[in-house]
N, C-alpha and C. Protein backbone atom coordinates (compact mmCIF):
# COMPACT_ATOMS: atom_id res chain seq x y z
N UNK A 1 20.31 -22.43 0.50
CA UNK A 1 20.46 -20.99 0.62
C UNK A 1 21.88 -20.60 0.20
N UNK A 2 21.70 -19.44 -0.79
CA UNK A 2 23.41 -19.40 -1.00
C UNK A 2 23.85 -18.38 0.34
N UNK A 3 25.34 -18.40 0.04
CA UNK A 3 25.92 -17.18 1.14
C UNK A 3 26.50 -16.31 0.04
N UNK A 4 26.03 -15.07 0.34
CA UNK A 4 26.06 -14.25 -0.20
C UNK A 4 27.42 -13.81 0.10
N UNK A 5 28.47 -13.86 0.97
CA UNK A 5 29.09 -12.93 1.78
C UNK A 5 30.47 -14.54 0.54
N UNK A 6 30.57 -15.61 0.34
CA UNK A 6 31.10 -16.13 -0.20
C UNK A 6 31.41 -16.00 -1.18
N UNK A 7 30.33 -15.33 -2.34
CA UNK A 7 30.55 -15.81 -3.49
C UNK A 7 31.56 -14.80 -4.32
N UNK A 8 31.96 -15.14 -5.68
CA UNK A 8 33.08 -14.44 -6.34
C UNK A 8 32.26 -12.93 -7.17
N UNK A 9 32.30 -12.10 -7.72
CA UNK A 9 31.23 -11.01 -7.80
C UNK A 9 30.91 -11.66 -9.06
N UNK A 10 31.71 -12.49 -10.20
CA UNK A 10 30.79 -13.29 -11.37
C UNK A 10 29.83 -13.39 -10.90
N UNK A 11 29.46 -14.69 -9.87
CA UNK A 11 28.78 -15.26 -9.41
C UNK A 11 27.42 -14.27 -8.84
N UNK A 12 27.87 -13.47 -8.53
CA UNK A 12 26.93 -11.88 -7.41
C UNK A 12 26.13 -11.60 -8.58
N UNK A 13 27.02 -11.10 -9.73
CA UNK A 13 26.02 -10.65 -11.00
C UNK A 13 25.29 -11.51 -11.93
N UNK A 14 25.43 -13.06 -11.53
CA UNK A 14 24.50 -13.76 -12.11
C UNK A 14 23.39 -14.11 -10.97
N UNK A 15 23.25 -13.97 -10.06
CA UNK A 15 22.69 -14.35 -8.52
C UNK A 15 21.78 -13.04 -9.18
N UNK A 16 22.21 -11.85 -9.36
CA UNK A 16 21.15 -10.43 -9.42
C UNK A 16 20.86 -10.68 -10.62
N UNK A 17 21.07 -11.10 -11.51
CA UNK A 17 20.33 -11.01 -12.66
C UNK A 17 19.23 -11.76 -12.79
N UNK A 18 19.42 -13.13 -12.00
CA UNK A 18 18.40 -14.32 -11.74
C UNK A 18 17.10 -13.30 -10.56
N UNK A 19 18.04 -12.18 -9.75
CA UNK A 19 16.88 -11.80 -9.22
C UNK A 19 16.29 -10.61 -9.78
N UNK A 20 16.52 -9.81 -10.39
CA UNK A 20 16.38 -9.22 -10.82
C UNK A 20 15.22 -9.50 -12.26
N UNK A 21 15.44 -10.56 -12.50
CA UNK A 21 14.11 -11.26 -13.19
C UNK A 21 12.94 -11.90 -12.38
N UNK A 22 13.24 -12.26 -11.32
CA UNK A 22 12.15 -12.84 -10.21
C UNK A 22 11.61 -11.66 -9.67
N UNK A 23 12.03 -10.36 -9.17
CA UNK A 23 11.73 -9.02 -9.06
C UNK A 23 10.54 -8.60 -10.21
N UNK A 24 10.52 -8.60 -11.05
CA UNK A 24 10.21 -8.20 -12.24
C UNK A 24 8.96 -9.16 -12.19
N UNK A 25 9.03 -10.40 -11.97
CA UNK A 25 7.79 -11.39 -12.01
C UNK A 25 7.01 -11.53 -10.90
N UNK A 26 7.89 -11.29 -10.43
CA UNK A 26 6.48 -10.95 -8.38
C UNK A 26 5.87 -9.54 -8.47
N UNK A 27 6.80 -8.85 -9.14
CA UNK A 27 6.51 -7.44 -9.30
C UNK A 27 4.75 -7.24 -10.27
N UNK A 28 4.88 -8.00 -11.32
CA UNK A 28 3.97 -8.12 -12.19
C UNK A 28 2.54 -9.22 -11.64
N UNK A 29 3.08 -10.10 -10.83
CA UNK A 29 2.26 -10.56 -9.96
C UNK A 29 1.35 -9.92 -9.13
N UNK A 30 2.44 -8.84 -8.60
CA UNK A 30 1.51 -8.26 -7.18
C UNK A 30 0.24 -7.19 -7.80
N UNK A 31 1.13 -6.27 -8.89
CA UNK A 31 -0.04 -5.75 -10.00
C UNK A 31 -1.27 -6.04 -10.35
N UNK A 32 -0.94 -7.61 -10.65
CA UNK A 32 -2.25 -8.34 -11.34
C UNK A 32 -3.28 -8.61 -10.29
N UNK A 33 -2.80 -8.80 -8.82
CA UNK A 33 -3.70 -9.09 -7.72
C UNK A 33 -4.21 -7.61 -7.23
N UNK A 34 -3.33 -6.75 -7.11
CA UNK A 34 -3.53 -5.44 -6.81
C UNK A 34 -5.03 -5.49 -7.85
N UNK A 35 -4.88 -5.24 -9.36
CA UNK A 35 -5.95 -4.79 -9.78
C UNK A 35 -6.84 -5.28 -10.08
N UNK A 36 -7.08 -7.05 -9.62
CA UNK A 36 -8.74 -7.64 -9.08
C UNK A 36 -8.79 -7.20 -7.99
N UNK A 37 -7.80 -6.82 -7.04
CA UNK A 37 -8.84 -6.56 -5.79
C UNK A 37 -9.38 -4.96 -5.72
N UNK A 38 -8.98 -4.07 -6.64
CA UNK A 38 -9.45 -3.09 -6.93
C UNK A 38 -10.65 -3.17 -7.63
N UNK A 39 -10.47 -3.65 -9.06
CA UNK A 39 -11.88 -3.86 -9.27
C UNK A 39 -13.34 -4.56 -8.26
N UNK A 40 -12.64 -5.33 -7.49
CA UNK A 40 -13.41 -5.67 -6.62
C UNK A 40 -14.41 -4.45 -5.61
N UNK A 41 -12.63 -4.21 -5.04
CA UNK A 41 -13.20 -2.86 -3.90
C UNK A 41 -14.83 -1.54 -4.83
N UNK A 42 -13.67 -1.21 -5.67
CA UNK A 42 -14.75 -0.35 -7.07
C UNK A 42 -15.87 -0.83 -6.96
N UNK A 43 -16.48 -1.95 -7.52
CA UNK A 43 -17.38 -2.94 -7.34
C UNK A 43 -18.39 -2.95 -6.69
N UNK A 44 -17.75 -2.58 -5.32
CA UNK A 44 -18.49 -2.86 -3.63
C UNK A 44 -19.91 -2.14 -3.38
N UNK A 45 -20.12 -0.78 -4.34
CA UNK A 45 -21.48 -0.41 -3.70
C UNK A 45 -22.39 -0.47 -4.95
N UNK A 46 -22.03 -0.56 -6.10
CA UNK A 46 -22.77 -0.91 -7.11
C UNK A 46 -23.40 -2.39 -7.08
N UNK A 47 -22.19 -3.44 -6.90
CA UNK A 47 -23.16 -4.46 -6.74
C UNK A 47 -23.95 -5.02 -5.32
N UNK A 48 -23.69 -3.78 -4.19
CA UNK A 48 -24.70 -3.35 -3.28
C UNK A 48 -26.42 -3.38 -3.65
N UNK A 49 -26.03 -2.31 -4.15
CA UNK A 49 -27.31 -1.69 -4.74
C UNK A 49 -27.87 -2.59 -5.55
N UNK A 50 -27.62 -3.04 -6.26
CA UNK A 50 -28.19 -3.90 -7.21
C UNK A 50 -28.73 -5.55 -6.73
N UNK A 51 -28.31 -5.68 -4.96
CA UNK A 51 -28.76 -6.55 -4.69
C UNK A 51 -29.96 -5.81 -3.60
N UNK A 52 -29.51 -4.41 -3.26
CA UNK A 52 -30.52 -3.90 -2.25
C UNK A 52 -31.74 -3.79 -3.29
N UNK A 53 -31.77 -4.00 -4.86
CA UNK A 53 -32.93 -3.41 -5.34
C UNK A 53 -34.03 -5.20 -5.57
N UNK A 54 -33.31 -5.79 -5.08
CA UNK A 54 -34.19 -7.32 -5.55
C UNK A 54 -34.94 -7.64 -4.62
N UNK A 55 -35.05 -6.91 -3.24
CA UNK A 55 -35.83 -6.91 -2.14
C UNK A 55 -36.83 -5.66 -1.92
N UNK A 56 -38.30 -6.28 -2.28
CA UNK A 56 -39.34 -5.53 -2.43
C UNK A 56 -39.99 -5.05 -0.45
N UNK A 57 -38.84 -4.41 0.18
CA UNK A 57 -39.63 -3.76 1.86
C UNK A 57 -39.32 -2.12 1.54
N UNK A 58 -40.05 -1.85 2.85
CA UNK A 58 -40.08 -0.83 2.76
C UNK A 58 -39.25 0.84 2.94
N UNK A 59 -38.31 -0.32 3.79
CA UNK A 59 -36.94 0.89 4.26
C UNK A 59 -35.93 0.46 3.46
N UNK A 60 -34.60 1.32 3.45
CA UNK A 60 -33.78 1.51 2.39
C UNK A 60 -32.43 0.46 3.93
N UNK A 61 -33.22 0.75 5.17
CA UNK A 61 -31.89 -0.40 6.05
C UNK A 61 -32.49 -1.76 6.26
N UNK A 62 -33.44 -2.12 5.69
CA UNK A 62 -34.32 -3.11 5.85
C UNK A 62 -33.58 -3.57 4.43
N UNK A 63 -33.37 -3.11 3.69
CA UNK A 63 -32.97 -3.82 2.10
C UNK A 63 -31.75 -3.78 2.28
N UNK A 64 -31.24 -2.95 3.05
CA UNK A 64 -29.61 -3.24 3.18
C UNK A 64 -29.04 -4.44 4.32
N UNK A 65 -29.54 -4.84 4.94
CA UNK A 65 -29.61 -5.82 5.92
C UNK A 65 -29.85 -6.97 5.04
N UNK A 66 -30.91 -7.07 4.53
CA UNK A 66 -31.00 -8.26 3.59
C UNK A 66 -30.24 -8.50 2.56
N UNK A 67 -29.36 -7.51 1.74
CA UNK A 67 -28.43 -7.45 0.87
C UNK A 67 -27.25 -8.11 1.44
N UNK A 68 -27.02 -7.80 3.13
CA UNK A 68 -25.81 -8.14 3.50
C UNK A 68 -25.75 -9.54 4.16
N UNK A 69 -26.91 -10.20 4.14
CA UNK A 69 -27.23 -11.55 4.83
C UNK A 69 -27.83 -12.31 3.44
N UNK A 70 -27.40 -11.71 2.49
CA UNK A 70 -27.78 -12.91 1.18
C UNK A 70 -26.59 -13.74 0.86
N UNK A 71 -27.08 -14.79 -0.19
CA UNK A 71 -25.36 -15.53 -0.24
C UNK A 71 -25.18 -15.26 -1.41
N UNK A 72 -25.92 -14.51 -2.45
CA UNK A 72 -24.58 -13.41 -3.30
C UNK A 72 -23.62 -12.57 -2.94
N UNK A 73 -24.11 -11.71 -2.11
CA UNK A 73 -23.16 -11.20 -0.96
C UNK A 73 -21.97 -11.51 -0.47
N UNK A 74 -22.52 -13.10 -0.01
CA UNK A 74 -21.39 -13.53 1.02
C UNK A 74 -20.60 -14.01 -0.16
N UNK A 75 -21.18 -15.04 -1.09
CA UNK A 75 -20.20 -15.18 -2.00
C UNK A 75 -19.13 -13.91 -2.83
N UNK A 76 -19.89 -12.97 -2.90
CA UNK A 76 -18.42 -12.07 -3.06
C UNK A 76 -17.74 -11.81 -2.21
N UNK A 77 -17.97 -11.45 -0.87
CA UNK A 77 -17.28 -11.13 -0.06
C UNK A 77 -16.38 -12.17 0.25
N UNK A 78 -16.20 -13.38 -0.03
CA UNK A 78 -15.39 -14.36 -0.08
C UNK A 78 -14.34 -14.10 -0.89
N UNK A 79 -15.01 -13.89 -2.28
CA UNK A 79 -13.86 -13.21 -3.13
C UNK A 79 -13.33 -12.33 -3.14
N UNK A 80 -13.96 -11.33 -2.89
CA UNK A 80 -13.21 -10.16 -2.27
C UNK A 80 -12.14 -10.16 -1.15
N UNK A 81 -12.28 -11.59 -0.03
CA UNK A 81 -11.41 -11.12 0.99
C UNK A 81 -9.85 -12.07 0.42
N UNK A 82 -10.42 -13.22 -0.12
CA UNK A 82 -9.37 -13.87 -1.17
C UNK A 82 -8.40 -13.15 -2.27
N UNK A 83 -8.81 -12.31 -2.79
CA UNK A 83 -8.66 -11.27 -3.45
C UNK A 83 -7.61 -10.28 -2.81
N UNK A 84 -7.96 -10.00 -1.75
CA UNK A 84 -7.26 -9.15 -0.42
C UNK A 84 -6.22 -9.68 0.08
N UNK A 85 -6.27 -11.34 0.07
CA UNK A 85 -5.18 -12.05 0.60
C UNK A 85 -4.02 -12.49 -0.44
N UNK A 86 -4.44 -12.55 -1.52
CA UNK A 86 -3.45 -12.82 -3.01
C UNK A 86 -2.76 -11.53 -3.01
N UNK A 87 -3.59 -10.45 -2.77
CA UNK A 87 -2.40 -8.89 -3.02
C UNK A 87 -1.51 -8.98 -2.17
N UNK A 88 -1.90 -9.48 -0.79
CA UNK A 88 -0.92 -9.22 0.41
C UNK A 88 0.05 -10.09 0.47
N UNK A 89 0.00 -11.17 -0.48
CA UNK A 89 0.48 -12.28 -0.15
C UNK A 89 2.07 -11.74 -1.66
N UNK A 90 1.18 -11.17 -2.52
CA UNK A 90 1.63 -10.64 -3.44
C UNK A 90 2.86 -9.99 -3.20
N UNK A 91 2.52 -8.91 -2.36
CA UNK A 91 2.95 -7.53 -1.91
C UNK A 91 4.26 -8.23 -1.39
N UNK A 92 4.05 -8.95 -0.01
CA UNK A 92 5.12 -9.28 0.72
C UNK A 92 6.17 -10.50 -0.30
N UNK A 93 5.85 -10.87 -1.36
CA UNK A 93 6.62 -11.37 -2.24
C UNK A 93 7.67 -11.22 -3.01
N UNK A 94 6.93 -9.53 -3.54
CA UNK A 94 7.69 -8.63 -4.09
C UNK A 94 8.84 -8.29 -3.34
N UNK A 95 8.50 -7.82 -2.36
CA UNK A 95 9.25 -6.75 -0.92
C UNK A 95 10.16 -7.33 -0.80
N UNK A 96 10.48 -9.08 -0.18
CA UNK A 96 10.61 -9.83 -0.45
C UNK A 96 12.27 -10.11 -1.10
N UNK A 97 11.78 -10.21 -2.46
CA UNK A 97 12.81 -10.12 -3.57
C UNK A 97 13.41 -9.34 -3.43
N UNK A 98 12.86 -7.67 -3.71
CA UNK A 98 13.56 -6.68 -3.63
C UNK A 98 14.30 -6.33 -2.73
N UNK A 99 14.03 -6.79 -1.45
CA UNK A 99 15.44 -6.51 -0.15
C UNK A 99 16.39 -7.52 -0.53
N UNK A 100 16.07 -8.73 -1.04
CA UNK A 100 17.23 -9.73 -1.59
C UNK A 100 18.15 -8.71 -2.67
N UNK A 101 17.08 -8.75 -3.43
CA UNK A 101 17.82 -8.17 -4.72
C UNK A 101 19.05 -6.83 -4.31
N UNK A 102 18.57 -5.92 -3.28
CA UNK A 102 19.49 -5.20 -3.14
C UNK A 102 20.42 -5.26 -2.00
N UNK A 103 20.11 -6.36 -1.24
CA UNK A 103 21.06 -6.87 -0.62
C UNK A 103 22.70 -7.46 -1.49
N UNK A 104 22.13 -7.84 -2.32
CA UNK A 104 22.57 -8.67 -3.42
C UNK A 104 23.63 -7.45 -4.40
N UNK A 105 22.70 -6.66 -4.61
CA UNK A 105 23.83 -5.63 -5.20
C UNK A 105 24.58 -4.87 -4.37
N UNK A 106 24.20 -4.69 -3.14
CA UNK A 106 25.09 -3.81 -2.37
C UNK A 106 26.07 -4.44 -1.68
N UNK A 107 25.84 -5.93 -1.79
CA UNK A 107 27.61 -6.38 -1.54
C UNK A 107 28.61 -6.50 -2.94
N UNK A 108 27.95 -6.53 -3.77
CA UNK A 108 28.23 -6.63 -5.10
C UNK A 108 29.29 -5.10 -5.44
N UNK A 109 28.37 -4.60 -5.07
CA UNK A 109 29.07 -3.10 -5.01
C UNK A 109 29.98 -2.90 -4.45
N UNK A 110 30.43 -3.41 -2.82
CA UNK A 110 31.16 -3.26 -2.10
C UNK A 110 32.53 -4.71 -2.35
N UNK A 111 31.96 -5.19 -2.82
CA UNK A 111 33.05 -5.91 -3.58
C UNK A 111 34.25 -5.55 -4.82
N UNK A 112 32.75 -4.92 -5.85
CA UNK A 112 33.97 -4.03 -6.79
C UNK A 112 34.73 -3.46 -6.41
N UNK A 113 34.05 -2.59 -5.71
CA UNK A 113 35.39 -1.71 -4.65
C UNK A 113 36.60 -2.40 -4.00
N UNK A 114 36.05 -3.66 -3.54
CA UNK A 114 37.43 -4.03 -2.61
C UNK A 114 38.40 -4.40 -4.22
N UNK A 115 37.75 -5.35 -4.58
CA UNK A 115 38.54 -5.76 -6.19
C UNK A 115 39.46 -4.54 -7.13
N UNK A 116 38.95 -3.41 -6.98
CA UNK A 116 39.26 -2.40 -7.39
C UNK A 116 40.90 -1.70 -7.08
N UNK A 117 40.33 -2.05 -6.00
CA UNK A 117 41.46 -0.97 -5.18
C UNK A 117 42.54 -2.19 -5.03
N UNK A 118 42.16 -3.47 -4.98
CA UNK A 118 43.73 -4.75 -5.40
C UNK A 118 44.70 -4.60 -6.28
């Protein structure tokens, strides 16, 4: 772990630039999970329906019951909740970085200043 509170501000602006690219790549990460699990969510009552229509009864909660106890079903809903867990996992990755990252510049900042005024 570096210490932040040590280093020389060279050092600060190569530390943010290194994060500032890892920002940028978790960032693009969390995106990419964000929008399978959207398409997923989207997804959710169309490929409903399309499993409520492969069951020949007579009520419309009788086909939905069976839609939701099939293992096409469950197999998406697997993916779907996997899906759910890559964004979140995503999300807090990003977040993550970015409190580094501006942790990172705001001593950086407060450094120029002290350097400044020497």
């Amino acid at each position: 772990m570096i210490n932040l509170e040590q280093t020389t501000p060279f050092e600060l602006e190569q530390i943010l630039y290194q994060l500032s690219h890892e920002c940028y790549e978790s960032d693009k990460a969390y995106i990419d999970a964000k929008e399978k699990y959207e398409i997923l969510e989207d997804a959710k009552k169309p490929f409903l329906m399309v499993l409520m229509d492969k069951f020949n009864v007579k009520t419309m909660a009788e086909k939905e019951r069976l839609a939701y106890a099939s293992s096409d079903y469950l197999d998406w809903l697997n993916g779907y909740q996997q899906a759910r867990r890559e964004m979140n996992r995503a999300r807090v990755e990003r977040d993550s970085k970015m409190r580094l990252w501006e942790t990172c510049r705001s001593i950086l900042s407060s450094r120029n200043k002290d350097w400044s005024r020497q």
